[in-house]
N, C-alpha and C. Protein backbone atom coordinates (compact mmCIF):
# COMPACT_ATOMS: atom_id res chain seq x y z
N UNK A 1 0.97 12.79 17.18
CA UNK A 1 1.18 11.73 16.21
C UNK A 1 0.17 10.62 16.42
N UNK A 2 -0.44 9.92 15.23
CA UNK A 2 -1.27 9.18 15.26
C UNK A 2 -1.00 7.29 16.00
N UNK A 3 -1.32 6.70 16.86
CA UNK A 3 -1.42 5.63 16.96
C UNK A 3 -1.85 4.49 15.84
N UNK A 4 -2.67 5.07 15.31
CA UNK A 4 -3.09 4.00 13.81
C UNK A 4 -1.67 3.87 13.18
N UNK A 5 -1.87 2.36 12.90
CA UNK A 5 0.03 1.88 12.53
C UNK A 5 -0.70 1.27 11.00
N UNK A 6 0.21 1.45 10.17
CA UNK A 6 -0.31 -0.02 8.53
C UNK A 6 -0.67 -1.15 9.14
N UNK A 7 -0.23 -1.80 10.29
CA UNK A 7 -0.78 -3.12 10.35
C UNK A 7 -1.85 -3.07 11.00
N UNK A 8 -2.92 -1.51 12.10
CA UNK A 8 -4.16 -1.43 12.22
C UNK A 8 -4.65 -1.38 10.96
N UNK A 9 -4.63 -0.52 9.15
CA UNK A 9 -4.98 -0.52 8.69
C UNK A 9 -5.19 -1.87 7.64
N UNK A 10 -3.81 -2.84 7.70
CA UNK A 10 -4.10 -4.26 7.07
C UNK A 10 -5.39 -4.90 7.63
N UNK A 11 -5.20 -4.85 8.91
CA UNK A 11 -6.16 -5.41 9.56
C UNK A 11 -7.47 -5.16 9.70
N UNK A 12 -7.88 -3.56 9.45
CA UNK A 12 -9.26 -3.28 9.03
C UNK A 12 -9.25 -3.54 7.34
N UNK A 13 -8.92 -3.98 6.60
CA UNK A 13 -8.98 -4.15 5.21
C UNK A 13 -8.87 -5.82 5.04
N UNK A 14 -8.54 -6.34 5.85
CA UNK A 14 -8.74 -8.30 6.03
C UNK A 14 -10.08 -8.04 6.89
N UNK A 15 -10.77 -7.36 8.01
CA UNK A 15 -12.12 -7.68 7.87
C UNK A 15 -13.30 -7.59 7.01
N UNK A 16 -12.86 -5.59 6.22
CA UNK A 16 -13.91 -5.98 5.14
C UNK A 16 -13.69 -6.92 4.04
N UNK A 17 -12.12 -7.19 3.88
CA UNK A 17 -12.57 -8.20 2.60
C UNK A 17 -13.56 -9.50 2.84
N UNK A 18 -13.98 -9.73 4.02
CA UNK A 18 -15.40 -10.63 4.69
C UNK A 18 -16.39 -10.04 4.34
N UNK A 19 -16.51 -8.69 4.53
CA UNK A 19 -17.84 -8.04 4.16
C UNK A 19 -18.74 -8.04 2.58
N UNK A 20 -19.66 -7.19 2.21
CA UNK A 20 -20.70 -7.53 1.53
C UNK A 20 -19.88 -6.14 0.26
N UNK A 21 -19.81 -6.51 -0.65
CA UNK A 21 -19.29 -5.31 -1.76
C UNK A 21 -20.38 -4.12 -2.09
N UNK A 22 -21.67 -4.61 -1.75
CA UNK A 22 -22.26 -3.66 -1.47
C UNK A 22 -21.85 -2.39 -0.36
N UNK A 23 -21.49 -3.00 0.55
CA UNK A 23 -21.28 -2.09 1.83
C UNK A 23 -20.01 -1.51 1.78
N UNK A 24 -18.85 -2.47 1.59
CA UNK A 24 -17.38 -2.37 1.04
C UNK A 24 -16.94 -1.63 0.26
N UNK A 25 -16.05 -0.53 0.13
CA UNK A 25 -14.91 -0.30 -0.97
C UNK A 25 -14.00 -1.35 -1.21
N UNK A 26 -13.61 -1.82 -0.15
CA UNK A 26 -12.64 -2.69 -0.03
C UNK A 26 -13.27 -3.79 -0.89
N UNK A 27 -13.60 -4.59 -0.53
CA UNK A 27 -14.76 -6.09 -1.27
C UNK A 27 -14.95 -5.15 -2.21
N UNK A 28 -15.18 -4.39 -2.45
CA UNK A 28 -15.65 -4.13 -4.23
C UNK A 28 -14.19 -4.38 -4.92
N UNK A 29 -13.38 -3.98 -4.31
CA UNK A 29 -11.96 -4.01 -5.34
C UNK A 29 -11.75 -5.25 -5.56
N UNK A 30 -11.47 -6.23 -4.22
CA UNK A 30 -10.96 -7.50 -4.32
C UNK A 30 -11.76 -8.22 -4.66
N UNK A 31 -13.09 -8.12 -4.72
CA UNK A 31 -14.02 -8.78 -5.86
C UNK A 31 -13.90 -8.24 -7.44
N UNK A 32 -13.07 -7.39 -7.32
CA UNK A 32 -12.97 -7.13 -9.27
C UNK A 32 -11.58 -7.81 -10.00
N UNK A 33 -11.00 -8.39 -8.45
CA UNK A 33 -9.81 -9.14 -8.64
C UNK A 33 -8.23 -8.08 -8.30
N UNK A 34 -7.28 -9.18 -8.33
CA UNK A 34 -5.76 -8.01 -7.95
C UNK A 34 -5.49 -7.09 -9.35
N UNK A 35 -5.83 -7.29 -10.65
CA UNK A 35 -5.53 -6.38 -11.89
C UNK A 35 -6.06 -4.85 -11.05
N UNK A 36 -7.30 -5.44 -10.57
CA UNK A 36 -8.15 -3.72 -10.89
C UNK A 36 -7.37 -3.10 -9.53
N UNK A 37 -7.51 -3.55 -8.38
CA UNK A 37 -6.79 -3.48 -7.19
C UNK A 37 -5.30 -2.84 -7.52
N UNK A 38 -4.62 -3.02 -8.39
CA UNK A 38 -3.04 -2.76 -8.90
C UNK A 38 -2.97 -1.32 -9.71
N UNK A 39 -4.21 -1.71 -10.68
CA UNK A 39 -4.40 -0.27 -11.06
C UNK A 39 -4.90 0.67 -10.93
N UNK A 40 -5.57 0.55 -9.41
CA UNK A 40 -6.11 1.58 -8.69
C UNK A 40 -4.70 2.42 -7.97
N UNK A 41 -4.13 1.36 -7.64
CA UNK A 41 -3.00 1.47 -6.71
C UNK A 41 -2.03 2.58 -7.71
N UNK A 42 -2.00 2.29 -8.89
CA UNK A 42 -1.29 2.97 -9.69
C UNK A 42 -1.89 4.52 -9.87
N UNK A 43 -3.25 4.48 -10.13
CA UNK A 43 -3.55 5.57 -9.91
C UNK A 43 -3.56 6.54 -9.12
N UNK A 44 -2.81 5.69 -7.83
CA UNK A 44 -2.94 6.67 -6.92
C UNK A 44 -1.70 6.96 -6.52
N UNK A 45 -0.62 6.19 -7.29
CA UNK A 45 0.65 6.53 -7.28
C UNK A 45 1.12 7.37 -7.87
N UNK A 46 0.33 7.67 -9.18
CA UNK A 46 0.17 8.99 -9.90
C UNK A 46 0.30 10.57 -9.26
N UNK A 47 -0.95 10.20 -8.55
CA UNK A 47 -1.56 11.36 -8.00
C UNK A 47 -0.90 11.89 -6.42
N UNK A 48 -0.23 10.54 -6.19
CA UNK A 48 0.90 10.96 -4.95
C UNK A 48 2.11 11.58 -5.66
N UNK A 49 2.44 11.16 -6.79
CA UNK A 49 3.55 11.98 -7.30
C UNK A 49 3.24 13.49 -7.36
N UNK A 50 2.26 13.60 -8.43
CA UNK A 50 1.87 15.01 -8.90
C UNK A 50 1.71 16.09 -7.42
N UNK A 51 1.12 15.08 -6.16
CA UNK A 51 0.68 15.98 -5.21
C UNK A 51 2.24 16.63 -4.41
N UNK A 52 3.56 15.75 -5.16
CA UNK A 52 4.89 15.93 -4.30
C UNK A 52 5.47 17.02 -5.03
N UNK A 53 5.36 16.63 -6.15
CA UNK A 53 6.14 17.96 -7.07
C UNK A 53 5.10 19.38 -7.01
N UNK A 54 3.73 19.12 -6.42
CA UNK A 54 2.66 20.68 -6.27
C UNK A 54 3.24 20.93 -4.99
N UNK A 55 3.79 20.66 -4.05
CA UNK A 55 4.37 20.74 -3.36
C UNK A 55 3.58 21.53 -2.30
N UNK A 56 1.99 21.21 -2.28
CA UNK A 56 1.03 21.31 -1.63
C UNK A 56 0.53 20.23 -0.59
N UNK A 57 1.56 20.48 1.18
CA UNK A 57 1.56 19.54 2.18
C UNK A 57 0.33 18.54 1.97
N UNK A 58 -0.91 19.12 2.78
CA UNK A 58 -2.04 18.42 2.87
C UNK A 58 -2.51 17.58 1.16
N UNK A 59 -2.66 18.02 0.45
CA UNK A 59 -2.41 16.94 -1.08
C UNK A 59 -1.59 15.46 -0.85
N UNK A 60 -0.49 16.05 -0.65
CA UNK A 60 0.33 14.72 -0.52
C UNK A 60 -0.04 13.99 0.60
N UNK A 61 -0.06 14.80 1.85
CA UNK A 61 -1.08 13.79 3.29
C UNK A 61 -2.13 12.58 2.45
N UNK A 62 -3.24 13.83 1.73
CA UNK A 62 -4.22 12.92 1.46
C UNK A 62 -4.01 11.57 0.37
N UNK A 63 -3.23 11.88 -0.47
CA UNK A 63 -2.70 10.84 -1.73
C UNK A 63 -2.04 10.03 -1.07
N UNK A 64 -1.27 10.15 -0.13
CA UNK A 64 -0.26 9.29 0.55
C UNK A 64 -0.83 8.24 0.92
N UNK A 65 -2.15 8.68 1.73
CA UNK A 65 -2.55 7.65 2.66
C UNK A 65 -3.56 7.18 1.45
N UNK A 66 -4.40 7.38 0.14
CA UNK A 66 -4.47 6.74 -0.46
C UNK A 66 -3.85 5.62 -1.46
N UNK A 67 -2.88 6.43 -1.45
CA UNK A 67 -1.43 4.66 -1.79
C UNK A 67 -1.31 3.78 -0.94
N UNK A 68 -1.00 4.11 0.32
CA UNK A 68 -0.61 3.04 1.20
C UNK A 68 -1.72 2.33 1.93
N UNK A 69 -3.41 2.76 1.18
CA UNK A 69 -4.56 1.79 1.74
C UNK A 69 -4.53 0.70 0.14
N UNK A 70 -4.56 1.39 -0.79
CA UNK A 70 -4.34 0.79 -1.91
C UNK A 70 -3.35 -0.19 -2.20
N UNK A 71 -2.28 -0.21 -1.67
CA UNK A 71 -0.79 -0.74 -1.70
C UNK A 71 -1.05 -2.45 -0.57
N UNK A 72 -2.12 -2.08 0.45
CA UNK A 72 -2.55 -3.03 1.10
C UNK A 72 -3.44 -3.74 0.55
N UNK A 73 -4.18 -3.52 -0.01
CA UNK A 73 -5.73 -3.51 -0.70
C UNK A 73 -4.75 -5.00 -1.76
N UNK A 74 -3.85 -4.48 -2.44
CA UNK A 74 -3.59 -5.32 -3.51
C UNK A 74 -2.56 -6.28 -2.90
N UNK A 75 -1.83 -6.10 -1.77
CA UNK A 75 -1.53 -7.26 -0.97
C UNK A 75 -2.50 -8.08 -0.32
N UNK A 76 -3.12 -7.44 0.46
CA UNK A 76 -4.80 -8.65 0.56
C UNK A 76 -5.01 -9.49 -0.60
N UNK A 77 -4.98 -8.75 -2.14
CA UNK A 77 -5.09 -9.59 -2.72
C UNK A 77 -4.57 -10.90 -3.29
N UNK A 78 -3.38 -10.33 -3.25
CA UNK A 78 -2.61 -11.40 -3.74
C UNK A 78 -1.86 -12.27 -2.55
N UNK A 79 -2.63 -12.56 -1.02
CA UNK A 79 -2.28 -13.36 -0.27
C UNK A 79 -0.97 -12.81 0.88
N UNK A 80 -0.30 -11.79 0.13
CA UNK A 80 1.18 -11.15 0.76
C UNK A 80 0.79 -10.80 2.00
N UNK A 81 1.18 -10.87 3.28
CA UNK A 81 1.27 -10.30 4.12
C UNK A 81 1.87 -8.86 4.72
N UNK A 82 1.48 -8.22 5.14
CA UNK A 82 2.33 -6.75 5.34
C UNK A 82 3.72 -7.13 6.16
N UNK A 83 3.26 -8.24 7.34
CA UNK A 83 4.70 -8.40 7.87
C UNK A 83 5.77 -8.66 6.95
N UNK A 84 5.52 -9.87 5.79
CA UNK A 84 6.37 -10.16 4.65
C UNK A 84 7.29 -9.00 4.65
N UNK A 85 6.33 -7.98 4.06
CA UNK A 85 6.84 -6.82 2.96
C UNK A 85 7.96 -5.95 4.36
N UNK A 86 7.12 -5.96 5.64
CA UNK A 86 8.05 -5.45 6.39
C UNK A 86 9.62 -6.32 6.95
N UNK A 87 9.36 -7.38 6.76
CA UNK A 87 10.60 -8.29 7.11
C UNK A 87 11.70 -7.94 5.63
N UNK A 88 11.34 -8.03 4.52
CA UNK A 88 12.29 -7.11 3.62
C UNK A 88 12.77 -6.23 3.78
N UNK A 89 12.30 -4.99 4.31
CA UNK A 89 12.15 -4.00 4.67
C UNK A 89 13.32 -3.59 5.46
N UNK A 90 13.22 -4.83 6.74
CA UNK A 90 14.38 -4.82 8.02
C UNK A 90 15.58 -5.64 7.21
N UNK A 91 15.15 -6.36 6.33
CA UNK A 91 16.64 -7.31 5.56
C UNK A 91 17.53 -6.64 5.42
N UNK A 92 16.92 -5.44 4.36
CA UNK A 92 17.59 -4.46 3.19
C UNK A 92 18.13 -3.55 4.42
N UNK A 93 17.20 -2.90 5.58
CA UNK A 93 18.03 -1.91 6.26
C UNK A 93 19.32 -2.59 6.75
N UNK A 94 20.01 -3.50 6.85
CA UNK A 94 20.89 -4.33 7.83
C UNK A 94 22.14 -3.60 7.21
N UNK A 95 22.18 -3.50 5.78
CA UNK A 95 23.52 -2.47 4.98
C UNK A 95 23.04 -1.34 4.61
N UNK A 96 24.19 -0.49 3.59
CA UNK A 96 23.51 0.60 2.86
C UNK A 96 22.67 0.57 1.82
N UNK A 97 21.79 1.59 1.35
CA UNK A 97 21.05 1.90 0.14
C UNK A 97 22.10 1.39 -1.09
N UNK A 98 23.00 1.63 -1.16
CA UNK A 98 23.84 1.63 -2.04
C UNK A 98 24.20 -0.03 -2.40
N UNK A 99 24.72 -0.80 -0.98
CA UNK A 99 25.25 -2.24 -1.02
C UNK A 99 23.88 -2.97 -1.64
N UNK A 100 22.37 -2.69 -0.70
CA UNK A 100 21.80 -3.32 -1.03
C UNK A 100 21.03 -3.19 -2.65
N UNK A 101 21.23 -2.22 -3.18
CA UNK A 101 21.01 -2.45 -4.47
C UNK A 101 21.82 -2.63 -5.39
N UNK A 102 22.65 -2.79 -5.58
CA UNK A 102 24.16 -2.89 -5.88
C UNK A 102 23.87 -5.05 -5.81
N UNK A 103 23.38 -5.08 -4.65
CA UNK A 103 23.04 -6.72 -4.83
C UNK A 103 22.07 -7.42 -5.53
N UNK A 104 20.72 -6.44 -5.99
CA UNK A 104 19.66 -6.82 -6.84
C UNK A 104 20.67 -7.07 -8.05
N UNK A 105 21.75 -6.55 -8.51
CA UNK A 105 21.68 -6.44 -10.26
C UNK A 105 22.39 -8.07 -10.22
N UNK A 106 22.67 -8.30 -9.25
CA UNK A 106 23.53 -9.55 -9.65
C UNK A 106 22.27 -11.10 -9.08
């Protein structure tokens, strides 16, 4: 199992957004702003679906981890922190799937 955690990968994606968009994938996105960044992200949420229902392992490996660099990519942009998103994360686990959405509608 891999040692690389999302918050090694936040963290290589907050240095290139320093870097030159020439050199960057990253800086190219967040220089086209969070729209394009969102709908990259979407596109690749697409293609993580399609790769779940082909039900072809390595597909979904590879799409996966292109959502969840993308999914960062557009939190860089918009300032969010990954801890944020993970402190929700631990909120919501504290009850069930069920209680805690059951609490969004209200």
């Amino acid at each position: 199992m891999s040692k690389f955690s999302l918050d090694d990968l936040a963290a290589v994606i907050a240095k290139r957004a320093a870097a030159s968009a020439e050199t960057s994938y990253t800086k190219s996105l967040l220089d086209a702003g969070p729209a394009r960044a969102a709908k990259k992200m979407g596109e690749e949420a697409v293609e993580t679906v399609i790769a779940a229902t082909q039900g072809e392992r390595q597909a979904l490996v590879n799409e996966s981890a292109d959502l969840l660099y993308h999914l960062l990519v557009v939190l860089q942009a918009r300032g969010v922190a990954l801890g944020e998103v993970l402190a929700e994360l631990e909120r919501r686990t504290s009850r069930s799937g069920h209680e805690e959405k059951a609490s969004r509608k209200s």
